[in-house]
Protein backbone atom coordinates (compact mmCIF):
# COMPACT_ATOMS: atom_id res chain seq x y z
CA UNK A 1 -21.24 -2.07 151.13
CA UNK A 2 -20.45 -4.63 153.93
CA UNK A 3 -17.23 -2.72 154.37
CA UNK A 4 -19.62 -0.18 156.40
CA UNK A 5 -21.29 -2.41 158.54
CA UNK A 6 -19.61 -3.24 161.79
CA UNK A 7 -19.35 -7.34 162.40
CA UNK A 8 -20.85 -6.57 165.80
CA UNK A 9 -23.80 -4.69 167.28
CA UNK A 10 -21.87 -3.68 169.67
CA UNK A 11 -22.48 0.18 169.60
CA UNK A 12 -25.72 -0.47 168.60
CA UNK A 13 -26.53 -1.89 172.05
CA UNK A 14 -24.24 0.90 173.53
CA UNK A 15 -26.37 3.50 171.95
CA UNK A 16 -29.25 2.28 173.53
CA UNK A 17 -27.85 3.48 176.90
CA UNK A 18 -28.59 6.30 178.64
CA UNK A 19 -25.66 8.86 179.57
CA UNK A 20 -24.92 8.14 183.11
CA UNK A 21 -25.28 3.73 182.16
CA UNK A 22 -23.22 4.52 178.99
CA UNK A 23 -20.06 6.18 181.20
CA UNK A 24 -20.84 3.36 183.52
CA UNK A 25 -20.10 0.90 180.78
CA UNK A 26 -16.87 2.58 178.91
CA UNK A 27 -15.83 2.41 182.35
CA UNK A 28 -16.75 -1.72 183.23
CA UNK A 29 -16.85 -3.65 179.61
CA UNK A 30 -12.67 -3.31 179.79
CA UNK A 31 -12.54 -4.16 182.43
CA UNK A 32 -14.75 -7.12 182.99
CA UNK A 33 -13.46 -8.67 179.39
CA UNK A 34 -9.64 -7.88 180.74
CA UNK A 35 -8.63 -5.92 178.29
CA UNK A 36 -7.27 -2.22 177.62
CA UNK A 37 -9.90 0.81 176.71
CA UNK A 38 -8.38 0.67 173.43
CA UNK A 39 -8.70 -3.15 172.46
CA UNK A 40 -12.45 -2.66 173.48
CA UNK A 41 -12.27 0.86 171.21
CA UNK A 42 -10.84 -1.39 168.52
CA UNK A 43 -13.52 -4.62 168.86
CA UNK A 44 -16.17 -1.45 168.17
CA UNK A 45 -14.56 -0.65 164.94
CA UNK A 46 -13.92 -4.03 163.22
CA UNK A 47 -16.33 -3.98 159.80
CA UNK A 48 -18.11 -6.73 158.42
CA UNK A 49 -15.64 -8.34 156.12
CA UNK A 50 -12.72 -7.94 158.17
CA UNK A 51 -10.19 -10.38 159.32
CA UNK A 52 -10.09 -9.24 162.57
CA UNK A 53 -12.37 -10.87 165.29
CA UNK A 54 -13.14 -10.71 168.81
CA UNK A 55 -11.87 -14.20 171.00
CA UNK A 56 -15.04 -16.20 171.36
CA UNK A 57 -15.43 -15.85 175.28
CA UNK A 58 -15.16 -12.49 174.88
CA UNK A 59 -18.49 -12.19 172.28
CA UNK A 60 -20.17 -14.71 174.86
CA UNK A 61 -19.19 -12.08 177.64
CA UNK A 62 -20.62 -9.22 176.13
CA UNK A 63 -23.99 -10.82 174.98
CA UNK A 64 -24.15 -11.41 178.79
CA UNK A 65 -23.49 -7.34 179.95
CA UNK A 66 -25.90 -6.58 177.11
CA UNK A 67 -28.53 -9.10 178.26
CA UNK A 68 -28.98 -10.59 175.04
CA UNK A 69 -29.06 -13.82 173.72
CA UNK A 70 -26.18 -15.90 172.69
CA UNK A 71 -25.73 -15.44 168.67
CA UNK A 72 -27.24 -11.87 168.76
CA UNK A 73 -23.82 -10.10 168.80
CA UNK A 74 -22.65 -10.83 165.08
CA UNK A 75 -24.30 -8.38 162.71
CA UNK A 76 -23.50 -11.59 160.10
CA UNK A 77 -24.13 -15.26 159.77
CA UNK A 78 -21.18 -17.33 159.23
CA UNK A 79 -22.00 -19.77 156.61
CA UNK A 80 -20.11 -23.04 155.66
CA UNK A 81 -20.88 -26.81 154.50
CA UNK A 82 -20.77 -29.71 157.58
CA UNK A 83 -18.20 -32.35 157.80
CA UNK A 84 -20.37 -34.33 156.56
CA UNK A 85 -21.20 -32.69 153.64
CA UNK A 86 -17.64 -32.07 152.51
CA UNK A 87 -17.57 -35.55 153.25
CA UNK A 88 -19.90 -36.56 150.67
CA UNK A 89 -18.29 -33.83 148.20
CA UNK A 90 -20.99 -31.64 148.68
């Protein structure tokens, strides 16, 4: 099932555009993150599940174009034990 679901909301915030902001933004988001139309067609497509990712300061940039709050991106949590708690052979 998770194979379906994209790892980021990122056309669901796209969606939410109208026309004219949505051309406005194929055209900008490339740009402003530095990379090519098609690496920014590519970080749309990557599924929940998959080992692909998008670089870090490139999440944090788009949670600031979309004006949302940092964390609000991923479409999953990433889960794990602390140090500590592999530590203590938790």
């Amino acid at each position: 099932m998770s194979e379906n679901i994209e790892k980021y909301k990122i056309n669901a915030f796209l969606d939410n555009l109208t026309i004219k902001e949505y051309k406005f933004a194929m055209k900008t988001i490339p740009k402003v993150l530095d990379v090519s139309m098609n690496t920014f067609h590519n970080y749309r497509r990557i599924k929940l599940g998959d080992p692909q990712d998008i670089p870090y300061e490139k999440v944090k940039q788009l949670e600031i174009l979309f004006g949302i709050e940092s964390g609000t991106l991923e479409n999953g949590k990433t889960s794990g034990k602390s140090l500590a708690q592999l530590f203590r052979g938790e």
